[in-house]
N, C-alpha and C. Protein backbone atom coordinates (compact mmCIF):
# COMPACT_ATOMS: atom_id res chain seq x y z
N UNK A 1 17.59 -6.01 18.92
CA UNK A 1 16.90 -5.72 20.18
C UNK A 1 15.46 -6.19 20.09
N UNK A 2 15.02 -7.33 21.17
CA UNK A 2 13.91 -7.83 21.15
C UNK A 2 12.73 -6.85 22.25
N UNK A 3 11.44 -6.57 21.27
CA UNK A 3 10.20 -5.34 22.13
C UNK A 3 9.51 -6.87 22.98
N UNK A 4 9.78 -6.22 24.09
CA UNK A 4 9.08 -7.16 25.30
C UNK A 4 7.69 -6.76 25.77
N UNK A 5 7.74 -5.26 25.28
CA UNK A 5 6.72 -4.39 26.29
C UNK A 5 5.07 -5.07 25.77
N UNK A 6 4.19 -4.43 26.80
CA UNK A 6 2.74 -4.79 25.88
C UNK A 6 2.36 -3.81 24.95
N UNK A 7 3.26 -2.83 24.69
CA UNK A 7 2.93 -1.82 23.33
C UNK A 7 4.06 -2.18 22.04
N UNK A 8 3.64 -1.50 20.59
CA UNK A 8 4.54 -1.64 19.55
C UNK A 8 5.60 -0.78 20.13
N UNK A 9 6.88 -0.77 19.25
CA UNK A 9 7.75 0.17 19.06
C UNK A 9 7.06 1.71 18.63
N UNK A 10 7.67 2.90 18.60
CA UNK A 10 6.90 3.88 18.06
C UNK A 10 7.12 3.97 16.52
N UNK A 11 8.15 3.26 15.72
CA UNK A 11 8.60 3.14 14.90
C UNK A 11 7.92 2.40 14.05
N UNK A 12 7.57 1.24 15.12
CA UNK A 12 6.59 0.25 14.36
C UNK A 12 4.97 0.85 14.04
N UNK A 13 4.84 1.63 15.10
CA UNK A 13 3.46 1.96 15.20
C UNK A 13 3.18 3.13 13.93
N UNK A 14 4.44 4.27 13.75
CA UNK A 14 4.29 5.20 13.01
C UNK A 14 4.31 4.21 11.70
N UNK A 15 5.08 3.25 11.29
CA UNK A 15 5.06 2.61 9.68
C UNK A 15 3.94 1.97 9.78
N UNK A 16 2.96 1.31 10.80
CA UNK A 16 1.67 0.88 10.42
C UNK A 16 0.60 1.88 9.79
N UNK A 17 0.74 2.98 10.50
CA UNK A 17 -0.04 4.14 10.59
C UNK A 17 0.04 4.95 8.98
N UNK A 18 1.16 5.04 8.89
CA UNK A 18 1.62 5.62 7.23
C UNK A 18 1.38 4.77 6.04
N UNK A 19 1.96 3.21 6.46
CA UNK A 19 1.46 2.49 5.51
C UNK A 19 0.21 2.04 5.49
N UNK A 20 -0.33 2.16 6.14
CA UNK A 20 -1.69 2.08 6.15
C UNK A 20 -3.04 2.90 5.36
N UNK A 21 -2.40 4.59 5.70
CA UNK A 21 -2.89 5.50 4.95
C UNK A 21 -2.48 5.34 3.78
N UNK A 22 -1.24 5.38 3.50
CA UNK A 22 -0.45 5.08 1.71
C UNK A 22 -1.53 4.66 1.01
N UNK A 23 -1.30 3.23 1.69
CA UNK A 23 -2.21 1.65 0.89
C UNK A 23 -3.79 2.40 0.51
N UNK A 24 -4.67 3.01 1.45
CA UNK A 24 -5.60 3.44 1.11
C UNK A 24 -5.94 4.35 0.32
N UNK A 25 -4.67 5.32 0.24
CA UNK A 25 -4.71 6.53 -0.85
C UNK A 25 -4.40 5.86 -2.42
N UNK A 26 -4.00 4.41 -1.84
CA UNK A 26 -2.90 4.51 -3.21
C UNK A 26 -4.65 3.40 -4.25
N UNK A 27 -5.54 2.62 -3.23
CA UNK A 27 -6.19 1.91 -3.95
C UNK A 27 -7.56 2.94 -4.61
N UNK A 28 -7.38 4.16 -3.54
CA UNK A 28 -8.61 5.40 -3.99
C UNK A 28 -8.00 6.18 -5.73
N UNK A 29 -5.95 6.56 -5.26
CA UNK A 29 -5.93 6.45 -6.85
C UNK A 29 -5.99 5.63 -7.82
N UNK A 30 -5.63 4.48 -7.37
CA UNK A 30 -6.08 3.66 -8.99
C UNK A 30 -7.41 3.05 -9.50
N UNK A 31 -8.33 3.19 -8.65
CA UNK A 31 -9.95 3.49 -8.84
C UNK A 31 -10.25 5.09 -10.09
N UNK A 32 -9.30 6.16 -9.56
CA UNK A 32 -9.49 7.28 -10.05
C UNK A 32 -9.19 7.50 -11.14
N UNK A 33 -7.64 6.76 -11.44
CA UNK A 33 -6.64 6.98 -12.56
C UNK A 33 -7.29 6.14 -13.79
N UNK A 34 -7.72 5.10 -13.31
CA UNK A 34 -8.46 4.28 -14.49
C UNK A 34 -9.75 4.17 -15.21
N UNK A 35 -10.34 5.26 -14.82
CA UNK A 35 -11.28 6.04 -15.08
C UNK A 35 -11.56 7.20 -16.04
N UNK A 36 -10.07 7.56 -16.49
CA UNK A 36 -9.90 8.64 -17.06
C UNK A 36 -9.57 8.46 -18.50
N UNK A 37 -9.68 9.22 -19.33
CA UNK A 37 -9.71 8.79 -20.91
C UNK A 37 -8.47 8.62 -21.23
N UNK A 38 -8.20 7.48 -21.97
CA UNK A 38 -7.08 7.45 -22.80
C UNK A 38 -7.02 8.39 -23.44
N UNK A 39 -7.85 9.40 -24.46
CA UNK A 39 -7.34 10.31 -24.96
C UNK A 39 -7.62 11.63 -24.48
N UNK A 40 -6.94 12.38 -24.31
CA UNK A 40 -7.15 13.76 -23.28
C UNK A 40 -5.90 14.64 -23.71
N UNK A 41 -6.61 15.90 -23.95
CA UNK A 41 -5.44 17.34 -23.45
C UNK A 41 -4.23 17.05 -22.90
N UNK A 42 -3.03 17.32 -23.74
CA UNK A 42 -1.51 17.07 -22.56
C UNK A 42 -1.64 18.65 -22.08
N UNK A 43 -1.14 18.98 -20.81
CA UNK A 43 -0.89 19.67 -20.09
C UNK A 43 -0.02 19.81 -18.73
N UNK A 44 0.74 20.98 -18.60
CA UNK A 44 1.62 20.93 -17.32
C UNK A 44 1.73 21.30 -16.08
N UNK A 45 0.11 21.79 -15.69
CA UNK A 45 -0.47 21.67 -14.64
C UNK A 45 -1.52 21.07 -14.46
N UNK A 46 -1.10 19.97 -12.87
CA UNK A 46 -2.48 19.25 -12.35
C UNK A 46 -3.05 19.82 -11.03
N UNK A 47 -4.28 19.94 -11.09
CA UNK A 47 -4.75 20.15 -10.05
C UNK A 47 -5.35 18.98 -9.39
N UNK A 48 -4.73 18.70 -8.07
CA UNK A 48 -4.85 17.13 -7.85
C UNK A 48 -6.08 16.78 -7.49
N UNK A 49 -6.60 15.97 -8.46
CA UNK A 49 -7.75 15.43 -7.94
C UNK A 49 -8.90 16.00 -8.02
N UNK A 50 -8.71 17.44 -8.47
CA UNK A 50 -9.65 19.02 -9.08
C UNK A 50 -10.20 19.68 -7.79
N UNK A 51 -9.52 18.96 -6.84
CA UNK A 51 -9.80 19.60 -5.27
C UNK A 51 -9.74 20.89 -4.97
N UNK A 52 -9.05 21.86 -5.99
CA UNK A 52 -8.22 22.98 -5.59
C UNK A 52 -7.78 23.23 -4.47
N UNK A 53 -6.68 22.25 -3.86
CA UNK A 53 -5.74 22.15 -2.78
C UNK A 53 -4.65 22.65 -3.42
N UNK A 54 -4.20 21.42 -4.38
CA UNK A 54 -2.30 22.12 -4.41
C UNK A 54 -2.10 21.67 -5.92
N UNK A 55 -2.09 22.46 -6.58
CA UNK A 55 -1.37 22.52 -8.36
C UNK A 55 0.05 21.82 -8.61
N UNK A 56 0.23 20.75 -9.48
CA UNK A 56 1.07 19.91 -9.67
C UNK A 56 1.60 20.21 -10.78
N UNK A 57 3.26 20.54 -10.61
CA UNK A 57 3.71 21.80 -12.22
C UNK A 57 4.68 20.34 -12.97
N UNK A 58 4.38 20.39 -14.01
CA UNK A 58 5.68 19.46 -14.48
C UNK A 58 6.00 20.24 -15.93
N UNK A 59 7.25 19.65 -16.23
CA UNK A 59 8.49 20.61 -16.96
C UNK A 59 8.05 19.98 -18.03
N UNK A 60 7.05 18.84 -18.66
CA UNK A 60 6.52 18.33 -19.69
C UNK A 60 5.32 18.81 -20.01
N UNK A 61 4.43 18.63 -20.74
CA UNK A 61 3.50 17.89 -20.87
C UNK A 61 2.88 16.55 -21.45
N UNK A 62 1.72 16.34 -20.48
CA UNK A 62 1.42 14.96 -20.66
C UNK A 62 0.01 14.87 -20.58
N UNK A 63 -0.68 13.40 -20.91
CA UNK A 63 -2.53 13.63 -20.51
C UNK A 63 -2.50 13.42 -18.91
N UNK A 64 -4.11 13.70 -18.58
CA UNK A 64 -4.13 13.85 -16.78
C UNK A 64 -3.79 11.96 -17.18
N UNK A 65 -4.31 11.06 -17.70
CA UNK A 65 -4.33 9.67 -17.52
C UNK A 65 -2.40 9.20 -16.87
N UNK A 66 -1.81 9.70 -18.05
CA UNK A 66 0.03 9.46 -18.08
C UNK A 66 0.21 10.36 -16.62
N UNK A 67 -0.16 11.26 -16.13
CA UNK A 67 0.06 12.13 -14.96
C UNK A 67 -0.08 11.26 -13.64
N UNK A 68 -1.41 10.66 -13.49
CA UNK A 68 -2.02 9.77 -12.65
C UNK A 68 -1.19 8.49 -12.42
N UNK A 69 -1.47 7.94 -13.50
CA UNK A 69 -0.26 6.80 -13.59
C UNK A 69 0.75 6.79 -12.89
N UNK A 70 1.62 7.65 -13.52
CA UNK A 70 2.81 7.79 -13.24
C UNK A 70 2.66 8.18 -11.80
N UNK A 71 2.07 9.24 -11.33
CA UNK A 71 2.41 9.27 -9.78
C UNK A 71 1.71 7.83 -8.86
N UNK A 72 1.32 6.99 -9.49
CA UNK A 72 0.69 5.98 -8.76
C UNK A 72 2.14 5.40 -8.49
N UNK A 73 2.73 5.12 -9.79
CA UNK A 73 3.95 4.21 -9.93
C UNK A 73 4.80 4.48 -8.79
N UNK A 74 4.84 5.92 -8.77
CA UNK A 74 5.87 6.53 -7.63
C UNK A 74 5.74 6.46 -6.42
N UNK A 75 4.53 6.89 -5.98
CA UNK A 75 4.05 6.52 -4.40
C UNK A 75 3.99 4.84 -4.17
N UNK A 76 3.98 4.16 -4.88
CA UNK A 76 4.22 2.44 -5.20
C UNK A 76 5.77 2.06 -4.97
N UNK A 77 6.72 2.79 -5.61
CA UNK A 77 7.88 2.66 -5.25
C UNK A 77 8.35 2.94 -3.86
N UNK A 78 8.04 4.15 -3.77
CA UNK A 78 8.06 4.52 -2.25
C UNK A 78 7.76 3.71 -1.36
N UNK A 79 6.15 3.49 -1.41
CA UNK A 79 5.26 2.13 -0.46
C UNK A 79 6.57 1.43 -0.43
N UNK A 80 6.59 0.59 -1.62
CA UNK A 80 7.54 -0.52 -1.09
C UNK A 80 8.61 -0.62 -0.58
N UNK A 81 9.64 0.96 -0.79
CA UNK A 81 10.41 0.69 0.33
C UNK A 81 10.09 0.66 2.16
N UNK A 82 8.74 1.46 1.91
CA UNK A 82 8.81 1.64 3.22
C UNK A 82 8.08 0.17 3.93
N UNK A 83 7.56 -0.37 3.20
CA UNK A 83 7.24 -1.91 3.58
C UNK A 83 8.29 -2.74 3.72
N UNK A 84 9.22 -2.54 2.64
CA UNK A 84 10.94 -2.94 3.03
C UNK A 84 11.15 -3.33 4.36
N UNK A 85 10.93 -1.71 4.84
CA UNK A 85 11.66 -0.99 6.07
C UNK A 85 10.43 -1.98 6.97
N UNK A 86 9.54 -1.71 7.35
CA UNK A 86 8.96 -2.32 8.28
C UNK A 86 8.83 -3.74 8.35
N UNK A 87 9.14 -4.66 7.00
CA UNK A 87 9.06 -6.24 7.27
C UNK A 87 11.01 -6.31 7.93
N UNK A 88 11.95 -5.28 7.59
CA UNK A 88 12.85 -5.69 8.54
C UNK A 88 12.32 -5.53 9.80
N UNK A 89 11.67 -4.59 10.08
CA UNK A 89 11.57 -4.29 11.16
C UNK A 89 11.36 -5.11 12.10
N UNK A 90 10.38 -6.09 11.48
CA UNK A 90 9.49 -7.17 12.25
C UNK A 90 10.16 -8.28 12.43
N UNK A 91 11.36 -8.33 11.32
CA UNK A 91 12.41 -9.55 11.59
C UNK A 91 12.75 -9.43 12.73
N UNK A 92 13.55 -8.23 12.79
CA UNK A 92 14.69 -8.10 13.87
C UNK A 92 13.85 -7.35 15.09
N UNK A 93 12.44 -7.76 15.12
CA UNK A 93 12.19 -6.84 17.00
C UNK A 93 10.64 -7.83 16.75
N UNK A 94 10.94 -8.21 18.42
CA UNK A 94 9.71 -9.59 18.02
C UNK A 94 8.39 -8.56 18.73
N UNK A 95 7.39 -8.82 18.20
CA UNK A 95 6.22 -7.83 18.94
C UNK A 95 5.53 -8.26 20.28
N UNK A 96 4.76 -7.29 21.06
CA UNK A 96 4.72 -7.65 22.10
C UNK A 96 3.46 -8.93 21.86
N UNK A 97 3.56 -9.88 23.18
CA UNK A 97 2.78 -11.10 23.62
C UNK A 97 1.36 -10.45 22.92
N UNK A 98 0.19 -11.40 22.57
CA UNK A 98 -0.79 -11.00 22.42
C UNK A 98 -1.74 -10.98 23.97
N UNK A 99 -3.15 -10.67 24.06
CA UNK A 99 -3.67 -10.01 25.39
C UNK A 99 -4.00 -11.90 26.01
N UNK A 100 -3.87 -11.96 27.35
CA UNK A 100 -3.85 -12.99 28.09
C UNK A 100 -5.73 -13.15 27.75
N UNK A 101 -6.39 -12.60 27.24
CA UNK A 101 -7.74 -12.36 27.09
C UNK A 101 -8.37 -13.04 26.01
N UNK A 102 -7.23 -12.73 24.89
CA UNK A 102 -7.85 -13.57 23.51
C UNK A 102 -8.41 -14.98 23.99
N UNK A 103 -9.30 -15.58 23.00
CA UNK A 103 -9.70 -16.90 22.58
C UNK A 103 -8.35 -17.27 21.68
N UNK A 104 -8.04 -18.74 21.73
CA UNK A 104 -7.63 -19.37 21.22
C UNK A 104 -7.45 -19.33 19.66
N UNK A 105 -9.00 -19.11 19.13
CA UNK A 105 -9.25 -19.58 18.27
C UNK A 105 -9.13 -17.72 17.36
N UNK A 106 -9.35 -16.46 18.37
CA UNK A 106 -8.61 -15.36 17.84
C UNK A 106 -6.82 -15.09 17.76
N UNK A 107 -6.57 -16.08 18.80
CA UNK A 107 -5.45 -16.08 18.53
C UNK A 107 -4.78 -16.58 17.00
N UNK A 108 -5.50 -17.47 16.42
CA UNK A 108 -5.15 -18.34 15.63
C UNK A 108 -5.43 -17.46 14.23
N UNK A 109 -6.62 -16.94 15.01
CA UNK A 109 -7.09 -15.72 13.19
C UNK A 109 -5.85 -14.89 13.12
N UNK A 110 -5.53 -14.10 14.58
CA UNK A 110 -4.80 -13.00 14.15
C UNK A 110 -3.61 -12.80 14.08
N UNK A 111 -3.02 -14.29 14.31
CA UNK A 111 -1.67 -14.63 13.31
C UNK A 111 -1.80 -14.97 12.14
N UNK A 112 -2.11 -15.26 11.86
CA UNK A 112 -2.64 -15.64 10.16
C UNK A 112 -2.99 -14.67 9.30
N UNK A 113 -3.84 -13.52 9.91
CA UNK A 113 -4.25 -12.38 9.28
C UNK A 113 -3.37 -11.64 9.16
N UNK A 114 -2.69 -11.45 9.98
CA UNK A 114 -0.56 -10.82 9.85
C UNK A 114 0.13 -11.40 9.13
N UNK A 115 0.00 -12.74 8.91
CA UNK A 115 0.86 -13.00 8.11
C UNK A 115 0.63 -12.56 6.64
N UNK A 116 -0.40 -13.46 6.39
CA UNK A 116 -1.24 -12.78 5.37
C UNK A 116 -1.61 -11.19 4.76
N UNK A 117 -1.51 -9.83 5.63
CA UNK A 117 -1.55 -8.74 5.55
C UNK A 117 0.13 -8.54 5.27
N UNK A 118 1.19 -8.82 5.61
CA UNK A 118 2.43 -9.14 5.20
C UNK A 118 2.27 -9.63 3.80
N UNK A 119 2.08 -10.56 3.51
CA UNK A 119 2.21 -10.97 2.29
C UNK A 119 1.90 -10.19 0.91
N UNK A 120 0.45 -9.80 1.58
CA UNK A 120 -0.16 -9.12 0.25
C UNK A 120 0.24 -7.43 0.23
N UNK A 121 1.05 -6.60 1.57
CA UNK A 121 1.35 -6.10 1.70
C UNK A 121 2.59 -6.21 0.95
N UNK A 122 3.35 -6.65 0.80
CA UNK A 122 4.61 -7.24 -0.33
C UNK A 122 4.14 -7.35 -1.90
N UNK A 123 3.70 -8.18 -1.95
CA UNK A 123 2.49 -8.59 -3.11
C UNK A 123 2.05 -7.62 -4.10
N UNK A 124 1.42 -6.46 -3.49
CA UNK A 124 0.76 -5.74 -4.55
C UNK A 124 1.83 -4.71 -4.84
N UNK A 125 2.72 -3.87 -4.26
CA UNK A 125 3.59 -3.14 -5.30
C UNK A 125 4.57 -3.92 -6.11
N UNK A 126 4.53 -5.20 -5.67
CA UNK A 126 5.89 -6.20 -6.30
C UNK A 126 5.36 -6.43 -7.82
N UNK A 127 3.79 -6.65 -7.72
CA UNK A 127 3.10 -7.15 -8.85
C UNK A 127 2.79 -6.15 -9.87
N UNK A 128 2.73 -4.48 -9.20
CA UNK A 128 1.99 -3.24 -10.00
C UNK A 128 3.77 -2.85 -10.13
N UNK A 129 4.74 -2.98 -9.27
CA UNK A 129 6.34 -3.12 -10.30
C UNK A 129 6.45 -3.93 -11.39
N UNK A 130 6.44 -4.84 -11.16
CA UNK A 130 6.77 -5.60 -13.04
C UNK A 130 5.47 -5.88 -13.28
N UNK A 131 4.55 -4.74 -13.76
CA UNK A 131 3.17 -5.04 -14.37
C UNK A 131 3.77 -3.95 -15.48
N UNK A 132 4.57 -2.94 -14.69
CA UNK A 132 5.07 -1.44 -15.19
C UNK A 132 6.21 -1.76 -15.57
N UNK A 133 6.85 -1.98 -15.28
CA UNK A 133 8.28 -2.23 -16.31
C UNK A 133 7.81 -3.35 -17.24
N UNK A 134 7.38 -4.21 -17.11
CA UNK A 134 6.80 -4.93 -18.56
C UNK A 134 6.13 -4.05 -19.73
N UNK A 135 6.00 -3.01 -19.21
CA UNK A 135 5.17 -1.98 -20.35
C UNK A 135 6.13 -1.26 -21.00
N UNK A 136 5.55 -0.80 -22.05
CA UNK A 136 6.82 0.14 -22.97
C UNK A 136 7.21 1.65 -22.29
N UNK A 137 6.71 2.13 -20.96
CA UNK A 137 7.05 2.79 -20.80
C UNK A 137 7.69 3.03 -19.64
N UNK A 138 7.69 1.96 -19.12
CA UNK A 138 9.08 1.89 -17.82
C UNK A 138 8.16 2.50 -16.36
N UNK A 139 9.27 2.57 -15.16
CA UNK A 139 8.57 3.17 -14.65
C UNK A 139 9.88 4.57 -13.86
N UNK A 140 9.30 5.40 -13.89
CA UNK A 140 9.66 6.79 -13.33
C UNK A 140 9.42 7.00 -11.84
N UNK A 141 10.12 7.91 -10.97
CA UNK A 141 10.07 7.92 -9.57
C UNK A 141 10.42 9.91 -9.61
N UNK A 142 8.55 10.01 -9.08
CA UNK A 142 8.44 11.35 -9.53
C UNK A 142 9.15 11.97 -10.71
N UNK A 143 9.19 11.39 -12.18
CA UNK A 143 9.63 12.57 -13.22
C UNK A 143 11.29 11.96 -13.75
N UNK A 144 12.07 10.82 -12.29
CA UNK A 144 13.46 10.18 -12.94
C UNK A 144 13.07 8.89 -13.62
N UNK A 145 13.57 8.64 -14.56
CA UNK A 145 13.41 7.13 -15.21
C UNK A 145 14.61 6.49 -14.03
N UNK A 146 13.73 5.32 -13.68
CA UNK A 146 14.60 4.89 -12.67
C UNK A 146 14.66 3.35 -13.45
N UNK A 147 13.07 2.52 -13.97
CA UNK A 147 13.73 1.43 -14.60
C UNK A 147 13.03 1.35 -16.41
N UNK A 148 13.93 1.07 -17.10
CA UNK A 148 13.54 1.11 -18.71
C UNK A 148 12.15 -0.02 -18.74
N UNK A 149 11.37 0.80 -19.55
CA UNK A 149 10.52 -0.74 -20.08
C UNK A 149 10.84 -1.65 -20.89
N UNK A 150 10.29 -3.03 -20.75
CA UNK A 150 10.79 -4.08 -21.17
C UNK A 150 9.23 -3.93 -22.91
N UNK A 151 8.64 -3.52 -22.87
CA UNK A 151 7.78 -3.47 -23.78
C UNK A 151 7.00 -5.51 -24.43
N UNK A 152 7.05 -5.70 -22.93
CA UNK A 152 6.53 -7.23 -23.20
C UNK A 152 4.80 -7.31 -22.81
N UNK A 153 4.08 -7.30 -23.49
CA UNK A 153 2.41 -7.20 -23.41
C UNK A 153 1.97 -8.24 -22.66
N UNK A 154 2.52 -9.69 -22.96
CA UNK A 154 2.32 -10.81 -22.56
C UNK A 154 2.68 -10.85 -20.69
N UNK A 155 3.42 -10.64 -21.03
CA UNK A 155 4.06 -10.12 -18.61
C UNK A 155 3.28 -8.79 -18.42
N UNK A 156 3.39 -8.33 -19.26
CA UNK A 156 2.55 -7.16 -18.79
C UNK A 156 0.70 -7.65 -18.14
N UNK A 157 0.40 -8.10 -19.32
CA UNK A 157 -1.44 -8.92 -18.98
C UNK A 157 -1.24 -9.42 -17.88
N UNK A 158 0.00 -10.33 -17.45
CA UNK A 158 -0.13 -11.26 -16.53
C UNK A 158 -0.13 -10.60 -15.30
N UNK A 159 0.95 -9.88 -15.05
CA UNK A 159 0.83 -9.22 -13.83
C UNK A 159 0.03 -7.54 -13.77
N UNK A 160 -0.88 -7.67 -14.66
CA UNK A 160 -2.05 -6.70 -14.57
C UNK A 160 -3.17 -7.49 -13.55
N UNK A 161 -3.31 -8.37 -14.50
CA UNK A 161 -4.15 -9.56 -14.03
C UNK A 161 -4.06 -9.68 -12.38
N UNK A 162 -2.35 -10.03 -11.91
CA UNK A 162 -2.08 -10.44 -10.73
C UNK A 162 -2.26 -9.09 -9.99
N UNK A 163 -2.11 -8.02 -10.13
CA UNK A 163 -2.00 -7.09 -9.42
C UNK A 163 -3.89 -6.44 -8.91
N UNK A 164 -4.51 -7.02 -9.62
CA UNK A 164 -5.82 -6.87 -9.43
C UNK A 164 -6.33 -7.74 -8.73
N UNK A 165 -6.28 -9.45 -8.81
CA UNK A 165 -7.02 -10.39 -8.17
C UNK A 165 -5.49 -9.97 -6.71
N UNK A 166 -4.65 -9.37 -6.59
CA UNK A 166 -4.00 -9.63 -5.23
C UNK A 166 -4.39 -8.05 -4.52
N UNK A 167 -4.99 -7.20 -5.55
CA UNK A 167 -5.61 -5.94 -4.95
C UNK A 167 -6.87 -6.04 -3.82
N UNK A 168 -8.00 -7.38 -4.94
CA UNK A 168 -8.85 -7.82 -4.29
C UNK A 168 -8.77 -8.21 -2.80
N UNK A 169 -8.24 -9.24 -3.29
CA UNK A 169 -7.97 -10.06 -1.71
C UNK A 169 -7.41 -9.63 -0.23
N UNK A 170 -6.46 -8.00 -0.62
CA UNK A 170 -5.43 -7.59 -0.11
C UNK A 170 -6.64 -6.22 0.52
N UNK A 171 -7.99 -6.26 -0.11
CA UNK A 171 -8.52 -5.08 0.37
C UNK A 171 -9.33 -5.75 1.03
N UNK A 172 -10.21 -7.38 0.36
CA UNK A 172 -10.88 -7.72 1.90
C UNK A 172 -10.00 -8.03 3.25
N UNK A 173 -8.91 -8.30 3.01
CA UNK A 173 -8.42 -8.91 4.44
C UNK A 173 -8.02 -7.35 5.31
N UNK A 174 -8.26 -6.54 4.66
CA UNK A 174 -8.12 -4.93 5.29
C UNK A 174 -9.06 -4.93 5.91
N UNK A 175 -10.38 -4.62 5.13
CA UNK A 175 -11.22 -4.52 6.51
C UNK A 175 -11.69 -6.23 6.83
N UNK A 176 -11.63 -7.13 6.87
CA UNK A 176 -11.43 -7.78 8.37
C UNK A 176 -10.65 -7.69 9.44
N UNK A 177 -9.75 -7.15 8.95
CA UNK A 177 -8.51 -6.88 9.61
C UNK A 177 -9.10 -5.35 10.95
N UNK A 178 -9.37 -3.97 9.68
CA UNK A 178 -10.30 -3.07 10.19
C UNK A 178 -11.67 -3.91 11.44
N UNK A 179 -12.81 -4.53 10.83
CA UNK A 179 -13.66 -4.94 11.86
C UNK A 179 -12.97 -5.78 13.08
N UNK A 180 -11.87 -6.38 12.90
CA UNK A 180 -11.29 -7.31 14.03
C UNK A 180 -10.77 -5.84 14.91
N UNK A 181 -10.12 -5.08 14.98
CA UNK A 181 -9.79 -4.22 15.37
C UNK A 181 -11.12 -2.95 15.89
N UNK A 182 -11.72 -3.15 15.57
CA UNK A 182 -13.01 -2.30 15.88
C UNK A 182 -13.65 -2.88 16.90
N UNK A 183 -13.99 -4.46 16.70
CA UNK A 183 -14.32 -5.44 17.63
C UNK A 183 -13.79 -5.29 18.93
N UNK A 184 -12.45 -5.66 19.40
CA UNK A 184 -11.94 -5.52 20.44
C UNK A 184 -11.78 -3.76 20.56
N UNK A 185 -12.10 -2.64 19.47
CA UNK A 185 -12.48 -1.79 20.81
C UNK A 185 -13.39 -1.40 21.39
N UNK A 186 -14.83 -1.66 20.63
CA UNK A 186 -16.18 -1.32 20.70
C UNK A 186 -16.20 -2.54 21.43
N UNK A 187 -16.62 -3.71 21.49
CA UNK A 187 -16.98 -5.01 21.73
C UNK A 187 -16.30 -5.47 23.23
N UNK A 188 -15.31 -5.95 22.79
CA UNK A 188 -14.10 -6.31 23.74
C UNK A 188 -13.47 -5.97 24.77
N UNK A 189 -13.34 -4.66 24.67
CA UNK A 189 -13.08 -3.43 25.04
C UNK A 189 -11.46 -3.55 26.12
N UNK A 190 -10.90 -4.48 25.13
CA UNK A 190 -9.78 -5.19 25.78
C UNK A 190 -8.29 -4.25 25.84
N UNK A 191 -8.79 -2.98 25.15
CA UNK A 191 -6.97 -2.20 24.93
C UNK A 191 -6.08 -2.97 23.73
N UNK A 192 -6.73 -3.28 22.83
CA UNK A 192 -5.70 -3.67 21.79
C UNK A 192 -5.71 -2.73 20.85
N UNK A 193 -6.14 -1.90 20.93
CA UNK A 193 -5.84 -0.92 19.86
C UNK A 193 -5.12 0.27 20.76
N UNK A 194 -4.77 0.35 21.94
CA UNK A 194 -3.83 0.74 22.47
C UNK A 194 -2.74 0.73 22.24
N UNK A 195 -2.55 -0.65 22.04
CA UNK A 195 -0.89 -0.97 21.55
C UNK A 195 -0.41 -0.78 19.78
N UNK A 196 -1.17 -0.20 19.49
CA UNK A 196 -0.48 0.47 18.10
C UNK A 196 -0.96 1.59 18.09
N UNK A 197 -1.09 2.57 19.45
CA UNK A 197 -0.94 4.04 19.20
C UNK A 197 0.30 4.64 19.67
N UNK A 198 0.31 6.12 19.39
CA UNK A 198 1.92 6.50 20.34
C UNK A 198 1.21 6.87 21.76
C-alpha cells in the first residue's frame, strides 16, 4: 500500500520518533560506558546512571563497566531490529511528495540526507554487532547469550575503529538533519515538521 497523503504513516512517524530517541540515548551511553574503569567492584545492583530512578537487579555479578556494555549491546540489538522494521517500511509505502515550496537545490539536500541518515542508521549497530561478537565475549540480549564470541582482536580493532568514525559522521548528519528541520519551522515556517507528527 502506497502513502499518498501530505503526512507520514503513524507507524512511520512513531519509528522515527523512537528511533530517534534510542539513537540518542544509545550515543549518551557509550560516551558514559567508556568512561568507566576497567577495574571496579562486581556487583548485582545498578542504579542506572546513579539517578536514583530505577535499580537494575541481575542474578550475577559483574563490574558497572561489563553492566554498561552489555546493556548497550542490547538496546543495539533491539535498535536494529527496529530499523529493520522501518527500512521495510520505507520499501513497501512510498512517502508523501515533498512541499511544492522547497528550492530545488533543498530538494536535492534532503534526499540525500535520507538516504544517507538510512545508511548510517544501518551502519552503526551493524558495525558495534561484529565489533562485539569479534570479542571474546560475545554478545548477550538483556542477560541471553544470543551470539558466541569469535575472540578475534584483529576484526575486533577494525570494526571498533568503524563503529566510531561511522558514529562520527552519523551524529553530524543528525543535527544537520536536526537544524534543517528547525529551519523550515522557525525560518520557513512551511509545515514540514507537521508531517512527522501524529
Amino acid at each position: 500500500m502506497n502513502q499518498d497523503s501530505s503526512r507520514y504513516t503513524k507507524l512511520a512517524v512513531i519509528l522515527h520518533w523512537l528511533i530517534a530517541l534510542v539513537v540518542i540515548a544509545m550515543f549518551a551511553l557509550g560516551w558514559y560506558m567508556t568512561e568507566l574503569p576497567k577495574e571496579a567492584a562486581k556487583q548485582t545492583a545498578f542504579d542506572l546512571f546513579d539517578l536514583g530512578v530505577y535499580t537494575w537487579q541481575l542474578a550475577e555479578e559483574v563490574s558497572p563497566r561489563n553492566f554498561y556494555f552489555n546493556l548497550h549491546k542490547s538496546i543495539g540489538v533491539t535498535l536494529l531490529a527496529l530499523i529493520a522494521l522501518r527500512v521495510l517500511w520505507r520499501i513497501t509505502h512510498r512517502p508523501p511528495a515533498m512541499l511544492a515550496s522547497y528550492k530545488a537545490w533543498e530538494k536535492k539536500l534532503a534526499t540525500g540526507a535520507h538516504h544517507l541518515l538510512y545508511l548510517l542508521m544501518v551502519a552503526m549497530p551493524v558495525s558495534g554487532l561484529i565489533m562485539a561478537m569479534s570479542g571474546k565475549y560475545g554478545v548477550k540480549w538483556f542477560g541471553i547469550d544470543i551470539i558466541a564470541g569469535l575472540d578475534n582482536s584483529t576484526l575486533r580493532d577494525v570494526f571498533k575503529e568503524t563503529h566510531e568514525i561511522v558514529g562520527a559522521i552519523f551524529l553530524t548528519v543528525i543535527i544537520v538533519h536536526v537544524l534543517g528541520a528547525l529551519k523550515h519551522k522557525w525560518i520557513d515556517k512551511d509545515g514540514t515538521m507537521k508531517r512527522m507528527s501524529l
